[in-house]
N, C-alpha and C. Protein backbone atom coordinates (compact mmCIF):
# COMPACT_ATOMS: atom_id res chain seq x y z
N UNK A 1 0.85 -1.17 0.00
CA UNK A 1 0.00 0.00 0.00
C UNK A 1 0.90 1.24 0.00
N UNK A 2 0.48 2.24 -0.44
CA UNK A 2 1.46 3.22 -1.05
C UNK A 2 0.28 4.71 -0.34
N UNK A 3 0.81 5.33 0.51
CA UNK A 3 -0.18 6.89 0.88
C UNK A 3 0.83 8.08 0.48
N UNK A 4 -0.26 8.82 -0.29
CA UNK A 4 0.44 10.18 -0.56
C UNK A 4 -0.38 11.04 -0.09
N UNK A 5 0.57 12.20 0.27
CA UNK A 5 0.27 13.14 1.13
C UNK A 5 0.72 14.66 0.51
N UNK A 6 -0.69 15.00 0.75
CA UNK A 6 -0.84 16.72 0.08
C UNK A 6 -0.96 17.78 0.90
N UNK A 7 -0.34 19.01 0.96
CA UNK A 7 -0.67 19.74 1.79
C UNK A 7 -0.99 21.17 1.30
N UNK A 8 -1.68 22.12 1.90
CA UNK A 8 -1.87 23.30 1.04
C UNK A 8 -1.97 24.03 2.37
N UNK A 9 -2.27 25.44 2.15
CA UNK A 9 -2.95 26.48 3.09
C UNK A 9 -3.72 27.34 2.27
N UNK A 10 -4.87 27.71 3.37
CA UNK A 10 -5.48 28.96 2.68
C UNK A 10 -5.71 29.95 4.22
N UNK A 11 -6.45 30.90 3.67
CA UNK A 11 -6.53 32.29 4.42
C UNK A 11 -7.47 31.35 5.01
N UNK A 12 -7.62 31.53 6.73
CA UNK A 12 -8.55 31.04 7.78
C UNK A 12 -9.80 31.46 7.49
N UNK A 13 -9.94 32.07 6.86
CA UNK A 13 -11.58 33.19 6.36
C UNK A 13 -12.01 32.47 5.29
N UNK A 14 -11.41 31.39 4.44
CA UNK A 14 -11.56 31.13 3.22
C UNK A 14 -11.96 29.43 3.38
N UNK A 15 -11.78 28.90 4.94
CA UNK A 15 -11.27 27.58 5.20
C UNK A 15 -12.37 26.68 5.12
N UNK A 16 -13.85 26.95 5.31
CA UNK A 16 -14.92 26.18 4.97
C UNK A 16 -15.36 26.56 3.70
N UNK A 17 -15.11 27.59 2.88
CA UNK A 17 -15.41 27.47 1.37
C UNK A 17 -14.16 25.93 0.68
N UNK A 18 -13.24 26.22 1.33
CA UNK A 18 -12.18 25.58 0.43
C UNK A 18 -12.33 23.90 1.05
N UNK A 19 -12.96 23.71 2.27
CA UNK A 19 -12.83 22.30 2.27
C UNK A 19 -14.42 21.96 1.79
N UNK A 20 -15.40 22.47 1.24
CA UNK A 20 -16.25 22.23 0.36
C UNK A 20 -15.32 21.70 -1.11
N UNK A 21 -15.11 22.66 -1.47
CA UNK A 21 -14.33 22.78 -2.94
C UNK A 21 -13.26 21.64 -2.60
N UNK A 22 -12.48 20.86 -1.56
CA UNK A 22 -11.53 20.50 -1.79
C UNK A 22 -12.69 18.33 -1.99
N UNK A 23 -13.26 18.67 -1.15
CA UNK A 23 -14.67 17.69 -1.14
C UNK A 23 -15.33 17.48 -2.83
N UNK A 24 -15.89 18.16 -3.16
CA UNK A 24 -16.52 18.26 -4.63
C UNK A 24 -15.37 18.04 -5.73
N UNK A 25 -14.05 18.34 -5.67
CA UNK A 25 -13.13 18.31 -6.46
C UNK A 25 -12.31 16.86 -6.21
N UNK A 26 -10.79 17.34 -5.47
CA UNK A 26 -10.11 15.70 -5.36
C UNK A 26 -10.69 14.68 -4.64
N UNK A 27 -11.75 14.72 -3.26
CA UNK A 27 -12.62 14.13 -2.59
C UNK A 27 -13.17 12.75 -3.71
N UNK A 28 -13.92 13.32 -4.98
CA UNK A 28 -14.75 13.28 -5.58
C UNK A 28 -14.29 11.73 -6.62
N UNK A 29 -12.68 12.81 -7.52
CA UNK A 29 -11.52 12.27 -8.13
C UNK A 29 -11.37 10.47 -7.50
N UNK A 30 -10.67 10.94 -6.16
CA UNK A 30 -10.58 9.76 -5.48
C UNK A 30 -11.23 8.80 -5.16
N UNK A 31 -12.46 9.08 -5.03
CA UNK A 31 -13.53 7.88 -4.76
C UNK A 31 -13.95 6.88 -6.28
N UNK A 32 -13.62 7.89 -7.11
CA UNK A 32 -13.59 7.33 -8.11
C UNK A 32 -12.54 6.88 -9.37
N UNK A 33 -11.23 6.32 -8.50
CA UNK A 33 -10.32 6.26 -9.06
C UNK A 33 -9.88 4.71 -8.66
N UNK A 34 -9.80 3.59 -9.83
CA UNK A 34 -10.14 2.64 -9.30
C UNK A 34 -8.08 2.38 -8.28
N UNK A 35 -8.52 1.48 -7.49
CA UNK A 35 -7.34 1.71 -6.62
C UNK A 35 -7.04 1.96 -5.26
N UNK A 36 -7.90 3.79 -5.35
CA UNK A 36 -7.70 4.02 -4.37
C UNK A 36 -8.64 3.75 -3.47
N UNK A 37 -7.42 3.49 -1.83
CA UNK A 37 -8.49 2.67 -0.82
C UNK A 37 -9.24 3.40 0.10
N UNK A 38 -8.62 4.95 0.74
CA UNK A 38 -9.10 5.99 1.60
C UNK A 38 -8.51 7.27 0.69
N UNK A 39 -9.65 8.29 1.83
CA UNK A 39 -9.27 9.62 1.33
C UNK A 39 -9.67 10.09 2.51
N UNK A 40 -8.78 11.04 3.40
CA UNK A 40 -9.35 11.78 4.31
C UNK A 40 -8.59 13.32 4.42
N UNK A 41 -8.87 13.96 4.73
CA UNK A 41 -8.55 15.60 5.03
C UNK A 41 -8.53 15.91 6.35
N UNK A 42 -7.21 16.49 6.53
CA UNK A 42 -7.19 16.93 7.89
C UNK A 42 -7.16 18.37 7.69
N UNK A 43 -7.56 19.23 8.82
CA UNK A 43 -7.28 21.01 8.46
C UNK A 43 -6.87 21.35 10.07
N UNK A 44 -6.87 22.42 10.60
CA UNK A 44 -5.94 23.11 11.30
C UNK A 44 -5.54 24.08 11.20
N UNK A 45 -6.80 25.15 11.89
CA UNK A 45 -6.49 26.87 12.07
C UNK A 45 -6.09 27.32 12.72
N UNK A 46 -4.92 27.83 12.66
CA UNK A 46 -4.20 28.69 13.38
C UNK A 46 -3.83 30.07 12.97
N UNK A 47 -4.49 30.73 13.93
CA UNK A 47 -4.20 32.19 13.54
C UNK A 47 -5.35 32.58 12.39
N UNK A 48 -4.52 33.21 11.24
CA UNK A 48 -5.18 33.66 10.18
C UNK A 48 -5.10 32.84 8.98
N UNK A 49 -4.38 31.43 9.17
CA UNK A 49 -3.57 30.37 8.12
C UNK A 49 -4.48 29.65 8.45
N UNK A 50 -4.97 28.99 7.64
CA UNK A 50 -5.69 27.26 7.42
C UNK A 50 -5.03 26.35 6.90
N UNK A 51 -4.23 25.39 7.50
CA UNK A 51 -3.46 24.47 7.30
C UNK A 51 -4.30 23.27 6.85
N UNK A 52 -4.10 22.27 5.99
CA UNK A 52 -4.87 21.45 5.13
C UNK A 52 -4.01 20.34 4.57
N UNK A 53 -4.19 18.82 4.88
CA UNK A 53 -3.46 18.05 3.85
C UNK A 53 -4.41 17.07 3.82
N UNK A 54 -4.18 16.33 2.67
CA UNK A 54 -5.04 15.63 2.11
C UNK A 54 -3.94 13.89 2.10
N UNK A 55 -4.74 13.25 2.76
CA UNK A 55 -4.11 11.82 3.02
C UNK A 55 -5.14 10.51 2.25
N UNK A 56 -3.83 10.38 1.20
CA UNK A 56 -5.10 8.71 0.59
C UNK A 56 -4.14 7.46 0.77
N UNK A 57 -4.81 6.44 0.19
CA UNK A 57 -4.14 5.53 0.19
C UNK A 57 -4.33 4.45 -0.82
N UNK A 58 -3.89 3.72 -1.69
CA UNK A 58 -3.58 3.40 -2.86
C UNK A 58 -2.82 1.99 -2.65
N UNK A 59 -3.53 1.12 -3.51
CA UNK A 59 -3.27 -0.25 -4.06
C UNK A 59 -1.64 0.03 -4.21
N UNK A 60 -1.05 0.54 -5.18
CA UNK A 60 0.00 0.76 -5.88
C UNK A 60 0.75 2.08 -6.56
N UNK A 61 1.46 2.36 -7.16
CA UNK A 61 2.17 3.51 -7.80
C UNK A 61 1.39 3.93 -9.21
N UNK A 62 1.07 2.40 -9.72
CA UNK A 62 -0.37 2.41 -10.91
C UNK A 62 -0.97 3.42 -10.27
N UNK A 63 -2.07 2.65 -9.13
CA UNK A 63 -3.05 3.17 -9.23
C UNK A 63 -3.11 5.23 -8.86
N UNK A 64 -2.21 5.64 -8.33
CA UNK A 64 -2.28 6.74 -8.28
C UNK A 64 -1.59 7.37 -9.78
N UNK A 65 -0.75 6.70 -10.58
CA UNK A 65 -0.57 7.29 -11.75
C UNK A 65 -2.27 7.54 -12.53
N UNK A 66 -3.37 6.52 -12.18
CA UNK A 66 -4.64 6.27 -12.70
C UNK A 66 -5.39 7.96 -12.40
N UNK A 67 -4.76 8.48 -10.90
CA UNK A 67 -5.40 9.66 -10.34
C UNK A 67 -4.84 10.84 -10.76
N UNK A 68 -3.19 10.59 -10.77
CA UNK A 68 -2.42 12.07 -11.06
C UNK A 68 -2.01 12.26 -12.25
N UNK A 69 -1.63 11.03 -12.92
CA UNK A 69 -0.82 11.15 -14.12
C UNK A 69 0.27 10.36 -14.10
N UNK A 70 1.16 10.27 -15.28
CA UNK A 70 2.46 9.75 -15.54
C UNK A 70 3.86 10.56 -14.50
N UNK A 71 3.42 11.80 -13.75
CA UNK A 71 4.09 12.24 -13.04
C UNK A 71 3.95 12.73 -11.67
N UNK A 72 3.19 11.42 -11.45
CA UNK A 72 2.38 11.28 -9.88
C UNK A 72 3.20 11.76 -9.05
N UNK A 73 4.53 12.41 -8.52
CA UNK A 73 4.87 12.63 -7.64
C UNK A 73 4.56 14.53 -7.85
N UNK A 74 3.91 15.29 -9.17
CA UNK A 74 3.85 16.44 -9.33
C UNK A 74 2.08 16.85 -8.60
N UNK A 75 1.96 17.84 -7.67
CA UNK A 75 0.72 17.87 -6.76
C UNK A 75 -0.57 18.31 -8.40
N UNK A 76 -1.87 17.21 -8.00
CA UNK A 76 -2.84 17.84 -8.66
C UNK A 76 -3.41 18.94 -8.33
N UNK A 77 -4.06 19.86 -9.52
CA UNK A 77 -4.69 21.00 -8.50
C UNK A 77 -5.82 21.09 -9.78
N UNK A 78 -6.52 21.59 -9.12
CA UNK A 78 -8.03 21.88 -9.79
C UNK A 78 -8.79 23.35 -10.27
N UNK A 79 -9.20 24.15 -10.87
CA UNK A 79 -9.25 25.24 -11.31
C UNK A 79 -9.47 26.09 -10.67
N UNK A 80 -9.77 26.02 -9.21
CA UNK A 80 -10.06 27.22 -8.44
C UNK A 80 -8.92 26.73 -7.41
N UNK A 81 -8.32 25.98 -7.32
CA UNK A 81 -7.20 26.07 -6.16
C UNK A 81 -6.73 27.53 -6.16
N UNK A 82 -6.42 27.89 -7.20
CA UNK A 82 -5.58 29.05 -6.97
C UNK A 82 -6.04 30.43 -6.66
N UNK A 83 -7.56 30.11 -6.36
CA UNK A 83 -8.46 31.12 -5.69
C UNK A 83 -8.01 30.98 -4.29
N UNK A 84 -8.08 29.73 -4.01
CA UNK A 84 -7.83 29.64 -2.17
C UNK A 84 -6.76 29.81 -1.78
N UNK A 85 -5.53 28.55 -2.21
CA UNK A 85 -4.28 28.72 -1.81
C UNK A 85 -3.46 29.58 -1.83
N UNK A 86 -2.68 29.74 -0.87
CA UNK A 86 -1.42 30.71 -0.70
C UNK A 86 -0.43 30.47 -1.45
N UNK A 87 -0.47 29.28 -1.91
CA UNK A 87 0.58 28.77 -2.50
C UNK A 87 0.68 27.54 -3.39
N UNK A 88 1.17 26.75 -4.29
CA UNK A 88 0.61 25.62 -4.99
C UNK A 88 2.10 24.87 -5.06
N UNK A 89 1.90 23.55 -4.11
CA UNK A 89 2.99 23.07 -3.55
C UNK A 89 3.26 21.94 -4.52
N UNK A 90 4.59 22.22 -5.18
CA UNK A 90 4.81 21.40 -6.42
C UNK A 90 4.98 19.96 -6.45
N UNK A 91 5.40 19.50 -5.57
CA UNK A 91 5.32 18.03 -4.91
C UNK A 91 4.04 17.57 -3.64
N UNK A 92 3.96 16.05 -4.25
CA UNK A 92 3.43 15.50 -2.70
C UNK A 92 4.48 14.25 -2.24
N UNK A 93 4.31 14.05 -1.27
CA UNK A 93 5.08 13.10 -0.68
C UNK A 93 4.33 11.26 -0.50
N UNK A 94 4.81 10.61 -0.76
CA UNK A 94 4.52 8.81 -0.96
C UNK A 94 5.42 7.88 -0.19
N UNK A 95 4.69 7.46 0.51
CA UNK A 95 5.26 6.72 1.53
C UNK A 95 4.88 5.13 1.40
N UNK A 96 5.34 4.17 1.65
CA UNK A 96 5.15 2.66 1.58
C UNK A 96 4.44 2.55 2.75
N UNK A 97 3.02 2.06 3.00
CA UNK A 97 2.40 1.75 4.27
C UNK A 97 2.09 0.56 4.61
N UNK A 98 2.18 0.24 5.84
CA UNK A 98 2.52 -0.94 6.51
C UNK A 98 1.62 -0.79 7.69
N UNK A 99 0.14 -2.12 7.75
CA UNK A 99 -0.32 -2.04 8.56
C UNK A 99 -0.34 -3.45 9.77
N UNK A 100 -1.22 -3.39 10.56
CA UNK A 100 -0.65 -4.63 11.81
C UNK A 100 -2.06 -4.80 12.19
């Protein structure tokens, strides 16, 4: 099992529009991407920052190439990300998972 991990921020004022939009968009992607096994979102306001990453988890390296592309380690983003985010974080990170 293979989890990659996304992270973004937006303005704290912006933080329940954007985890709608982040729901309707990659939420959406993922459930329907054959492969993948979870999708969950964590967020975390602090201050005036809305901290946000997005955690799935995946059969294989396939199956998220099935979600991101041929250059699955480059972050997807969707047409209004760049309404919310502060920033558009060029990588995600993939880890080998191991459960008990």
């Amino acid at each position: 099992m293979i989890t990659r991990i996304w992270q973004g921020k937006t303005l704290a004022k912006h933080a329940e529009k954007y985890l709608d939009y982040l729901r309707e968009t990659g939420m959406e992607d993922y459930q329907n991407t054959k492969g993948n096994l979870s999708a969950k979102i964590l967020r975390n306001i602090t201050g005036d920052i809305c901290h946000f990453w997005v955690i799935t988890e995946w059969v294989d390296i396939q199956s998220i190439k099935n979600y991101a592309g041929p250059d699955f380690e480059r972050a997807k983003y969707y047409p209004l990300d760049e309404r919310y985010l502060l920033h558009l974080e060029e990588k995600v990170e993939h880890f080998e998972t191991f459960t008990y």
